[in-house]
N, C-alpha and C. Protein backbone atom coordinates (compact mmCIF):
# COMPACT_ATOMS: atom_id res chain seq x y z
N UNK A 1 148.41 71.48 -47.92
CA UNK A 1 148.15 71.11 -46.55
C UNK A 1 148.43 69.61 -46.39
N UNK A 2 149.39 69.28 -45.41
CA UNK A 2 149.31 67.87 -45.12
C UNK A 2 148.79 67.31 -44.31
N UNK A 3 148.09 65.87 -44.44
CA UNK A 3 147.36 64.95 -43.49
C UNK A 3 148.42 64.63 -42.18
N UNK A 4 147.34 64.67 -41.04
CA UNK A 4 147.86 64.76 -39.29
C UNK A 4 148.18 62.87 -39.43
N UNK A 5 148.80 63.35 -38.16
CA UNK A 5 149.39 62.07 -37.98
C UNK A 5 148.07 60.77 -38.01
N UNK A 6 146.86 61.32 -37.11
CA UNK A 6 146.17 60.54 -37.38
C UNK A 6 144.91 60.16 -38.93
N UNK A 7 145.58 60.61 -39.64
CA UNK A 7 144.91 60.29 -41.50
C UNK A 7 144.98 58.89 -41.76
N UNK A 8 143.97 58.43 -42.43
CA UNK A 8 144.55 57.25 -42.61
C UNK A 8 143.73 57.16 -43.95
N UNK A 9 144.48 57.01 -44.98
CA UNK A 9 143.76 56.96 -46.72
C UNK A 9 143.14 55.95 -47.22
N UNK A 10 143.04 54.95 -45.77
CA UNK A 10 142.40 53.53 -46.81
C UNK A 10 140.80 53.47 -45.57
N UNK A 11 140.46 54.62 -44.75
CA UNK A 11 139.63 54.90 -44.27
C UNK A 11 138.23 55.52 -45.56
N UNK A 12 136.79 55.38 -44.64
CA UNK A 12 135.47 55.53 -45.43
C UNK A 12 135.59 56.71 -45.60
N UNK A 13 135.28 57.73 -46.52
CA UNK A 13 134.65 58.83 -46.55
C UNK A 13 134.04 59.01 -45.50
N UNK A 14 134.46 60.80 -44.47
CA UNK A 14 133.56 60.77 -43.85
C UNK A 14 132.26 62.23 -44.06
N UNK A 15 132.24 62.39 -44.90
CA UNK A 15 131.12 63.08 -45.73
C UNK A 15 129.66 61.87 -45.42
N UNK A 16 128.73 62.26 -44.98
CA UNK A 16 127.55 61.56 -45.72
C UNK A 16 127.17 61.27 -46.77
N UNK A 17 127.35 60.42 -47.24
CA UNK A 17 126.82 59.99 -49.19
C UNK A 17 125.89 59.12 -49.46
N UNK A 18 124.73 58.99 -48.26
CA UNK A 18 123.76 58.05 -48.37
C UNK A 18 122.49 59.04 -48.29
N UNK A 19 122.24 60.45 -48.89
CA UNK A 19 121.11 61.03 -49.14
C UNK A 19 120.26 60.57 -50.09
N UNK A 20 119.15 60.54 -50.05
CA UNK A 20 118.40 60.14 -50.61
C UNK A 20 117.75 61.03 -52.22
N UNK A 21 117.75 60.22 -53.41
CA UNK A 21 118.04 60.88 -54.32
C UNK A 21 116.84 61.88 -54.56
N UNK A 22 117.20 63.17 -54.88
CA UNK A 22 116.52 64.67 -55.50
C UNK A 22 115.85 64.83 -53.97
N UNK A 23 116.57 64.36 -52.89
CA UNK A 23 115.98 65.01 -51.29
C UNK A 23 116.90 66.82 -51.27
N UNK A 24 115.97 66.96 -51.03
CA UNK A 24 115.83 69.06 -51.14
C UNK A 24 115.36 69.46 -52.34
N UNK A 25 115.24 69.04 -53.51
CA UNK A 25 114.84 69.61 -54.66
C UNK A 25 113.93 69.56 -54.72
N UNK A 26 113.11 70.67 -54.90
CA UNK A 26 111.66 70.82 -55.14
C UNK A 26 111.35 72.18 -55.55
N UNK A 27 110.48 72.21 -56.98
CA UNK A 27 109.65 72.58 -57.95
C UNK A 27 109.38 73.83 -57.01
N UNK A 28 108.76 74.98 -57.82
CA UNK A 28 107.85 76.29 -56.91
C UNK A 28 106.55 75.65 -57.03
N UNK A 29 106.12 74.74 -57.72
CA UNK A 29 104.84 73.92 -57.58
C UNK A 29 104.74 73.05 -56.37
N UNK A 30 105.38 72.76 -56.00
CA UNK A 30 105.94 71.36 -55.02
C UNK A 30 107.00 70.11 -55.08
N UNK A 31 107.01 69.54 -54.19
CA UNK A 31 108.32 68.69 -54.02
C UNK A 31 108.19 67.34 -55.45
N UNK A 32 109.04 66.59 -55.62
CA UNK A 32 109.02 66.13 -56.65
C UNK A 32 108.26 64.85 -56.62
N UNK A 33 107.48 63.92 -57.42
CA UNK A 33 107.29 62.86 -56.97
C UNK A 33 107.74 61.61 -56.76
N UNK A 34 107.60 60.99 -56.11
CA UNK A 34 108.58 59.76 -55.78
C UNK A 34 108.74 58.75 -56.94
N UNK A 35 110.01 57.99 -57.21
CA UNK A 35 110.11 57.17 -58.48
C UNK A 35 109.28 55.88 -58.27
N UNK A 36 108.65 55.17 -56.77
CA UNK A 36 107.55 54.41 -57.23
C UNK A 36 106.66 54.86 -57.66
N UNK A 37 105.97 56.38 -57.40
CA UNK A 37 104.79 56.90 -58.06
C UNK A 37 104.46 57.14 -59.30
N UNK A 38 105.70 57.33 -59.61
CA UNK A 38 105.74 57.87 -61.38
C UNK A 38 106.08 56.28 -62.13
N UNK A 39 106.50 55.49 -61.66
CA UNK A 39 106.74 54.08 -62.22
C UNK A 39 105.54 53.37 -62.31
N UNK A 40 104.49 53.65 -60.97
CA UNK A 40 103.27 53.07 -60.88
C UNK A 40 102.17 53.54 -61.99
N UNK A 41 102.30 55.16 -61.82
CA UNK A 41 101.24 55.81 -62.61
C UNK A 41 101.67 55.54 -64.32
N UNK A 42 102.62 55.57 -64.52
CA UNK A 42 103.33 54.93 -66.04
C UNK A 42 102.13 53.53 -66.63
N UNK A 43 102.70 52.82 -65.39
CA UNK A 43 101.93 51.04 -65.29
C UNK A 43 100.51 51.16 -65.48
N UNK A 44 99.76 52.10 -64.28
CA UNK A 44 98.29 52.12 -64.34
C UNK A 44 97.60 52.46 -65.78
N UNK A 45 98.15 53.80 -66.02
CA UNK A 45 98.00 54.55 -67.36
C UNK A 45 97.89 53.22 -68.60
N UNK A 46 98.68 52.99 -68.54
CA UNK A 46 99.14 51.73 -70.13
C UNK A 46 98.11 50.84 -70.00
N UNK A 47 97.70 50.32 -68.42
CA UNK A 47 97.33 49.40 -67.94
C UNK A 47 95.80 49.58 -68.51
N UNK A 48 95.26 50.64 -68.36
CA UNK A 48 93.99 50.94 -68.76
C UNK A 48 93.79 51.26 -69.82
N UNK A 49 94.43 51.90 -70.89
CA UNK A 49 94.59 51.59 -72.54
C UNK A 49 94.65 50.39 -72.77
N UNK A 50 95.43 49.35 -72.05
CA UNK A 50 95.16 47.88 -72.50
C UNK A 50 93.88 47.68 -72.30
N UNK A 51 93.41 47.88 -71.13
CA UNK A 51 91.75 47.54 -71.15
C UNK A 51 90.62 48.24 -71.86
N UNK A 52 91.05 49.21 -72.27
CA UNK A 52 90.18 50.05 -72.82
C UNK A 52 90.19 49.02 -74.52
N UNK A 53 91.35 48.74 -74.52
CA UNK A 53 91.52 48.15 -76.21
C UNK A 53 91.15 46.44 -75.93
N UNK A 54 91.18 46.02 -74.99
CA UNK A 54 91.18 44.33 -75.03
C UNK A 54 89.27 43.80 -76.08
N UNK A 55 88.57 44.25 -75.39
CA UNK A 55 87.57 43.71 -75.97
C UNK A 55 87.65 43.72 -77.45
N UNK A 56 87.77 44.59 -78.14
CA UNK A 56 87.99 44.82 -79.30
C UNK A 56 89.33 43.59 -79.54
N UNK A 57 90.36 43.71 -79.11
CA UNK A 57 91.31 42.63 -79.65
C UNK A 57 90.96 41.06 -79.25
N UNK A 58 90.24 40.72 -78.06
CA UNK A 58 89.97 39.11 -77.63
C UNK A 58 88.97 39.30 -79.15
N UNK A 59 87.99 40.04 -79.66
CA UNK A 59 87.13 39.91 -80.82
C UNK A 59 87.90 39.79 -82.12
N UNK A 60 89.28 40.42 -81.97
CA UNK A 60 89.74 40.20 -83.31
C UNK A 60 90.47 38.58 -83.44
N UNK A 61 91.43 38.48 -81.85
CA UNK A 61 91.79 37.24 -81.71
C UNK A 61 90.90 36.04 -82.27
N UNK A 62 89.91 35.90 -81.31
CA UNK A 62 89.41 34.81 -81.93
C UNK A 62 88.21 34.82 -82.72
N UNK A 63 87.97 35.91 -83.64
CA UNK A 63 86.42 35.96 -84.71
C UNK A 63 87.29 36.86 -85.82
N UNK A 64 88.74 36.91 -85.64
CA UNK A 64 88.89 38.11 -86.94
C UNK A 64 88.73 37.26 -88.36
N UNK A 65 88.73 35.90 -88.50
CA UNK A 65 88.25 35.41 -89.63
C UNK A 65 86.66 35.57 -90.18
N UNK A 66 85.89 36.03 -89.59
CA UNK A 66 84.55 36.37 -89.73
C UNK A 66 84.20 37.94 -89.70
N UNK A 67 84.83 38.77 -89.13
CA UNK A 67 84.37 40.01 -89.10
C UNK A 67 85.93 40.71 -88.85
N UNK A 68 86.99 41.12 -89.09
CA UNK A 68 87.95 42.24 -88.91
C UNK A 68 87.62 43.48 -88.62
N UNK A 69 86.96 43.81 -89.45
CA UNK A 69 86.35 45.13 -89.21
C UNK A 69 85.65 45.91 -87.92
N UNK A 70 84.96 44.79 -87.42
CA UNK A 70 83.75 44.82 -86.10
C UNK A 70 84.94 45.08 -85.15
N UNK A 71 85.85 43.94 -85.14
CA UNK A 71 86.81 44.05 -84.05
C UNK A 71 87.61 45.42 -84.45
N UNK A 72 88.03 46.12 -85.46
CA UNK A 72 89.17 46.75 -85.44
C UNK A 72 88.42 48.17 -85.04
N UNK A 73 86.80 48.16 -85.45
CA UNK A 73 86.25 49.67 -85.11
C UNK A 73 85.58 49.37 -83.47
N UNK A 74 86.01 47.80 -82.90
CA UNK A 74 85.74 47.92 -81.22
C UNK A 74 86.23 48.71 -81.19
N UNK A 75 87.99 48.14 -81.39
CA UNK A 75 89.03 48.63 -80.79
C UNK A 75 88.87 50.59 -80.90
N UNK A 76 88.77 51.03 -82.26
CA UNK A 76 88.53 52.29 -82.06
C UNK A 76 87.23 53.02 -81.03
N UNK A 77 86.65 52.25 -81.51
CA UNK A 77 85.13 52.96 -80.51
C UNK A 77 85.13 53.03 -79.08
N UNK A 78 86.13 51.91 -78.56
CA UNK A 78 86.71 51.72 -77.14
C UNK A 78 87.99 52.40 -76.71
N UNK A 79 89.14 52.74 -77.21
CA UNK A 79 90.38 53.37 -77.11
C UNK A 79 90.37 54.35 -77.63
N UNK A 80 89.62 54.89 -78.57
CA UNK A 80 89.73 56.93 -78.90
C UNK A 80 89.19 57.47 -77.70
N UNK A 81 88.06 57.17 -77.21
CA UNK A 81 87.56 57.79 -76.04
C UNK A 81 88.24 58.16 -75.21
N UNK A 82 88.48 56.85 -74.72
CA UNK A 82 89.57 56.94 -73.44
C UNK A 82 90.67 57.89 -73.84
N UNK A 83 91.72 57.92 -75.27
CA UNK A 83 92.57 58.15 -75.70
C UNK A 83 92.54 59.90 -75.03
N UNK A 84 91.31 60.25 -75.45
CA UNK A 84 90.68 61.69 -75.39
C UNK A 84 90.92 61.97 -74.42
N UNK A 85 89.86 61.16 -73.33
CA UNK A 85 89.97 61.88 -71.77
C UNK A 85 91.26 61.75 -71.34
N UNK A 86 91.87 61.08 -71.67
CA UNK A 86 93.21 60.83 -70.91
C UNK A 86 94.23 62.20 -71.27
N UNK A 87 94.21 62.88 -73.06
CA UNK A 87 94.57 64.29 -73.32
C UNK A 87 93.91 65.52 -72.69
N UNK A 88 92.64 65.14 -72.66
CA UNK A 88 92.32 66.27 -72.30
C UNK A 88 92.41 66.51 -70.83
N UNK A 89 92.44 65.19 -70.06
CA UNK A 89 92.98 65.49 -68.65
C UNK A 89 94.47 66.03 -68.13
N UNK A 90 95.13 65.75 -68.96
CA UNK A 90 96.39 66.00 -68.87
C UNK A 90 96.71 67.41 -69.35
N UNK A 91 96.34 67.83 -70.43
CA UNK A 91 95.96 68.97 -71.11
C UNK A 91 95.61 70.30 -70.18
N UNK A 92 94.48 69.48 -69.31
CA UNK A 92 94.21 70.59 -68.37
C UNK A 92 93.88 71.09 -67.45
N UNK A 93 94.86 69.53 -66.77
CA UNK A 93 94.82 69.52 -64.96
C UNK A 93 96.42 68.81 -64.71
N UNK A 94 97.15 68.87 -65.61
CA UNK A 94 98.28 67.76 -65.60
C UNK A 94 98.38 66.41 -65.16
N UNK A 95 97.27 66.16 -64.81
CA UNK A 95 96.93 64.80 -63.88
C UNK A 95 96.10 64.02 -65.40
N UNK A 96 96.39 62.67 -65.15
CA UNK A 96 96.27 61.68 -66.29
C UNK A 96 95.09 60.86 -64.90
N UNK A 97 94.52 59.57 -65.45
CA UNK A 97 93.29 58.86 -64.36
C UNK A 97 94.37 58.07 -63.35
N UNK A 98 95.57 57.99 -63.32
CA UNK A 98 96.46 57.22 -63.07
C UNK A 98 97.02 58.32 -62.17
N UNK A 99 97.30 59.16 -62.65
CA UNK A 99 97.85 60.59 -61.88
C UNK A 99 97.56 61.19 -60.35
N UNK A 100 95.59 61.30 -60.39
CA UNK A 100 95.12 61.94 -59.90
C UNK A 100 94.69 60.72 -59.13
N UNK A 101 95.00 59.60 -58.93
CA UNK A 101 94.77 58.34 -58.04
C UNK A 101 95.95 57.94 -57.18
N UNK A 102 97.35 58.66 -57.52
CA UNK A 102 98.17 58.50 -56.98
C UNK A 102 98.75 59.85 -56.72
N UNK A 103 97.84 60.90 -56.83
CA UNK A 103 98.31 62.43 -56.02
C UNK A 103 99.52 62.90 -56.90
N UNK A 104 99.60 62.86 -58.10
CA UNK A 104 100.54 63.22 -58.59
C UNK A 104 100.24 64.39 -59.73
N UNK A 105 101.46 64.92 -60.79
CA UNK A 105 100.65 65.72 -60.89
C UNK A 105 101.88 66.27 -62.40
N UNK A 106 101.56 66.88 -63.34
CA UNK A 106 102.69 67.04 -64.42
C UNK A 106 102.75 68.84 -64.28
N UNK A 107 103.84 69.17 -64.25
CA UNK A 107 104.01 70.77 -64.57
C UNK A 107 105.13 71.28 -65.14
N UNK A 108 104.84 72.47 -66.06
CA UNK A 108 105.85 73.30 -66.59
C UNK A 108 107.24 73.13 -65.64
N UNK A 109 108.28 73.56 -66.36
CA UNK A 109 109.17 73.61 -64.79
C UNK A 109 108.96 75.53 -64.26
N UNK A 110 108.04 76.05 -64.35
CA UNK A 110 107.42 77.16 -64.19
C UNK A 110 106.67 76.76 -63.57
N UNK A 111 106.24 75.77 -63.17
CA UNK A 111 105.00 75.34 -62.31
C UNK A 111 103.43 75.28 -62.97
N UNK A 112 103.40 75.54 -63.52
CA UNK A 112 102.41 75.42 -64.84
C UNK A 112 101.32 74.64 -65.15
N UNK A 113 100.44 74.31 -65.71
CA UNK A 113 100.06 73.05 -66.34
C UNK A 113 100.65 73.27 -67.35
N UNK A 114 100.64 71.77 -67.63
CA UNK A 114 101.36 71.89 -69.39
C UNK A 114 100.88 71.77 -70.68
N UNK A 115 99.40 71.89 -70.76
CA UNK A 115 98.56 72.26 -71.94
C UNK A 115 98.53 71.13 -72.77
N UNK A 116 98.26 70.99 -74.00
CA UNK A 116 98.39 69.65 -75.07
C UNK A 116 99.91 69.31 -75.25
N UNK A 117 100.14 71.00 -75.77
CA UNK A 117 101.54 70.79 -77.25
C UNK A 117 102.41 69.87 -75.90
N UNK A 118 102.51 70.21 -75.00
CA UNK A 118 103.54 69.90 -73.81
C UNK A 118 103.06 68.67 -72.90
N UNK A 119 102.03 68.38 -72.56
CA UNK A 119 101.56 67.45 -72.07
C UNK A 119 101.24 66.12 -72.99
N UNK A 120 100.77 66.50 -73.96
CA UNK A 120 100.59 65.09 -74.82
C UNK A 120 101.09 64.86 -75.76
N UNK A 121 101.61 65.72 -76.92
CA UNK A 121 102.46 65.65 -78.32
C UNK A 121 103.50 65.89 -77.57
N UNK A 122 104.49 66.02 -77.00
CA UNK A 122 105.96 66.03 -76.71
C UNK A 122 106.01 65.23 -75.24
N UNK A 123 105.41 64.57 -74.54
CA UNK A 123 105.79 63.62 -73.39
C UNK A 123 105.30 62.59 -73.97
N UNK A 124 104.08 62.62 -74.57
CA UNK A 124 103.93 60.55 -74.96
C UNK A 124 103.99 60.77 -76.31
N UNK A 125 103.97 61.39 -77.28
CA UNK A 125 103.34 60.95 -78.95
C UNK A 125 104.63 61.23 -79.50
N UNK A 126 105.11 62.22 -78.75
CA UNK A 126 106.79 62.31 -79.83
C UNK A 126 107.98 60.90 -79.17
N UNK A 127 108.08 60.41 -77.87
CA UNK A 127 108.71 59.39 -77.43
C UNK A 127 108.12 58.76 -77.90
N UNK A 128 107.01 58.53 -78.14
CA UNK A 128 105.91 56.91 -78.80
C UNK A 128 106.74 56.64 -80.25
N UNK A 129 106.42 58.11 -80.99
CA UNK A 129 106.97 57.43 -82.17
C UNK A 129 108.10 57.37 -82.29
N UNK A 130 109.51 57.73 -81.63
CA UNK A 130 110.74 57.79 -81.54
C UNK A 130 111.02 56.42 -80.91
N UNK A 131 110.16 55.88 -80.08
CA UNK A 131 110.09 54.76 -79.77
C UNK A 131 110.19 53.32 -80.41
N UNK A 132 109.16 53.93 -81.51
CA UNK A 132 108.75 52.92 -82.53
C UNK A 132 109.75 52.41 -83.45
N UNK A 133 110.67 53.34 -83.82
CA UNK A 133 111.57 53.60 -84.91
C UNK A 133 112.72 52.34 -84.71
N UNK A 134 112.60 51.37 -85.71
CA UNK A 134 113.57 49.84 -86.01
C UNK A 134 114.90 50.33 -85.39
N UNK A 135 115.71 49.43 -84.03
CA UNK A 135 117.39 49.66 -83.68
C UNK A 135 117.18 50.84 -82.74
N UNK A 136 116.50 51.87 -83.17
CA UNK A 136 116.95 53.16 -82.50
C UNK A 136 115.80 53.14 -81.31
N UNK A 137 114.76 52.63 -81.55
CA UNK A 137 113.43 53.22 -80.47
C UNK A 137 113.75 52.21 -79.18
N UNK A 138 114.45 51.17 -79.47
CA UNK A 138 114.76 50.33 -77.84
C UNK A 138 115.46 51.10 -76.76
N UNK A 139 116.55 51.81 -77.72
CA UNK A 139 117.71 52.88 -76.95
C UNK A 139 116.91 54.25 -76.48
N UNK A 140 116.27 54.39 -77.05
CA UNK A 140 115.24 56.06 -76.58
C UNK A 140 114.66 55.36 -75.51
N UNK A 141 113.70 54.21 -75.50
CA UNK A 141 113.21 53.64 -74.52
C UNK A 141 113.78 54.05 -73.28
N UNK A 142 115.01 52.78 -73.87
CA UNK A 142 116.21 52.97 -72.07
C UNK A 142 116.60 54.08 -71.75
N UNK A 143 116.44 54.80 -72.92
CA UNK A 143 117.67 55.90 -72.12
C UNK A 143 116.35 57.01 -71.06
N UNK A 144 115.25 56.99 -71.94
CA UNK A 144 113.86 57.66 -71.18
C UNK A 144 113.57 57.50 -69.94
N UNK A 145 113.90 55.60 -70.02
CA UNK A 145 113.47 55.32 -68.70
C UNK A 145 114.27 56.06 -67.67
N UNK A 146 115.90 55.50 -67.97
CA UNK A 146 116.80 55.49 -67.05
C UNK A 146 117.37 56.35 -66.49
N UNK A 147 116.87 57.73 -67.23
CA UNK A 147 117.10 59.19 -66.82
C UNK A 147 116.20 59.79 -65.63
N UNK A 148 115.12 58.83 -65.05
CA UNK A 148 114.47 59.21 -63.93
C UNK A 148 115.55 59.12 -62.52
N UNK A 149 116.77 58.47 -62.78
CA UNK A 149 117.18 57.88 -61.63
C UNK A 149 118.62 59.29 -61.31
N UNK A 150 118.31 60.39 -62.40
CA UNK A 150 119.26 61.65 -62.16
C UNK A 150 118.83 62.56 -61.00
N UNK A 151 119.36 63.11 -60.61
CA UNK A 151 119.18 64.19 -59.43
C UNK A 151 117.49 64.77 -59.14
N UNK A 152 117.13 65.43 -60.55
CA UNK A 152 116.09 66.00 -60.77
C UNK A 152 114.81 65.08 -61.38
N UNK A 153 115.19 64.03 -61.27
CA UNK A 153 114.04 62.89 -61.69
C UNK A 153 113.43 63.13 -63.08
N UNK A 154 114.06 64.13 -63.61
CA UNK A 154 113.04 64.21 -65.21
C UNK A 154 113.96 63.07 -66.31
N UNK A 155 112.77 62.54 -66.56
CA UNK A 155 113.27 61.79 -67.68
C UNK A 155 113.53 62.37 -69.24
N UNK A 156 113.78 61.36 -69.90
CA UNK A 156 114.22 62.62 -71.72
C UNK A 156 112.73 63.29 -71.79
N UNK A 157 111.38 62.86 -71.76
CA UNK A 157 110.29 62.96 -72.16
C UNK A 157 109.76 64.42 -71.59
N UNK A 158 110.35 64.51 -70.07
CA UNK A 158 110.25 65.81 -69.34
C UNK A 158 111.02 67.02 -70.13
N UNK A 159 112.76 66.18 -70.26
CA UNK A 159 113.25 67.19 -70.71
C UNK A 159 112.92 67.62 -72.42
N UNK A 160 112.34 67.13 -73.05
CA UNK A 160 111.78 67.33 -74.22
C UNK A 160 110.37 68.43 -74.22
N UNK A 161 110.04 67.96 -73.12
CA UNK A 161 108.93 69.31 -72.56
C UNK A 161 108.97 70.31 -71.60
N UNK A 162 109.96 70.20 -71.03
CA UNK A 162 109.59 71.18 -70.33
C UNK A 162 109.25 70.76 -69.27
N UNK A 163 108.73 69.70 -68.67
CA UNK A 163 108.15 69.69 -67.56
C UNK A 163 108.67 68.56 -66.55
N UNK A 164 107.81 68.72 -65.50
CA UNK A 164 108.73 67.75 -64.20
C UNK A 164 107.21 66.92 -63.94
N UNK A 165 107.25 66.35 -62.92
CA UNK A 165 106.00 65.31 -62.26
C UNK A 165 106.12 65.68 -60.86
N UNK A 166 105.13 66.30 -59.95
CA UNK A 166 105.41 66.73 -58.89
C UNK A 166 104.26 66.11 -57.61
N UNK A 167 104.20 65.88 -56.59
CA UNK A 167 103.28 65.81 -56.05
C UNK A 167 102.75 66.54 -55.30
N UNK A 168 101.20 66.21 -55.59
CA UNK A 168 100.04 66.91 -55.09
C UNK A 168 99.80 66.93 -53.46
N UNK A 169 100.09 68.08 -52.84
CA UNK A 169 100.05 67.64 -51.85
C UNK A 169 98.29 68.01 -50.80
């Protein structure tokens, strides 16, 4: 088929290509959640393991020449807890304290909750330690992060489980 007289090839696309990313896609659970929400709840989450662990570390900072120990079983006596509720919330509401403050919400891509094996050993403890790993864990990092910005918003950590982040509506 050839272009009419009036074609002109150094003209814009006239398709719309300014949709907004994973607009129509949505879960049988619900629509997906937005990438400030899941960026925020990421932040909050960490944010409160830092606090949960600080007392224990300002004690190791400045007294670990006198007591190590005191400070290192703060740190446990203060961050397993939390460590806990934070699995077992996730475990078995998909919502983390960060989650359920910002209406959000983790599920199977079945719509699901996603239990431990899927919610906590394969979204944070298997990226954590793949994370960790000398040269290679910077690149898992990025690539984890940067996979939120695909069609379907799941990052490697989703696709390693199974699951999506959806909001609660």
């Amino acid at each position: 088929m050839q272009p009419g007289p009036d074609f002109n090839p150094y003209a814009a696309p006239s398709e719309r290509v300014d949709r907004e990313v994973g607009a129509g896609f949505e879960l049988n659970a619900g629509p997906l959640a937005p990438l400030g929400h899941r960026w925020l709840g990421a932040f909050l989450d960490n944010l409160f393991m830092v606090g949960s662990l600080l007392p224990g570390t300002l004690l190791f900072i400045f007294r670990s020449e006198t007591n190590p120990e005191l400070a290192f079983g703060l740190m446990v006596l203060l961050g397993l807890p939390f460590l806990v509720v934070q699995s077992w919330l996730i475990s078995t509401t998909g919502q983390s304290i960060a989650k359920k403050l910002l209406k959000t919400k983790i599920v199977t891509v079945a719509g699901e909750p996603p239990g431990f094996v899927r919610g906590v050993l394969l979204r944070s403890w298997l990226i954590a330690a793949l994370s960790s790993i000398p040269m290679v864990g910077g690149v898992v990092s990025l690539v984890d992060a940067l996979m939120i910005f695909r069609t379907d918003r799941r990052t490697m950590h989703d696709h390693i489980a199974g699951t999506n982040v959806i909001q609660v509506l």
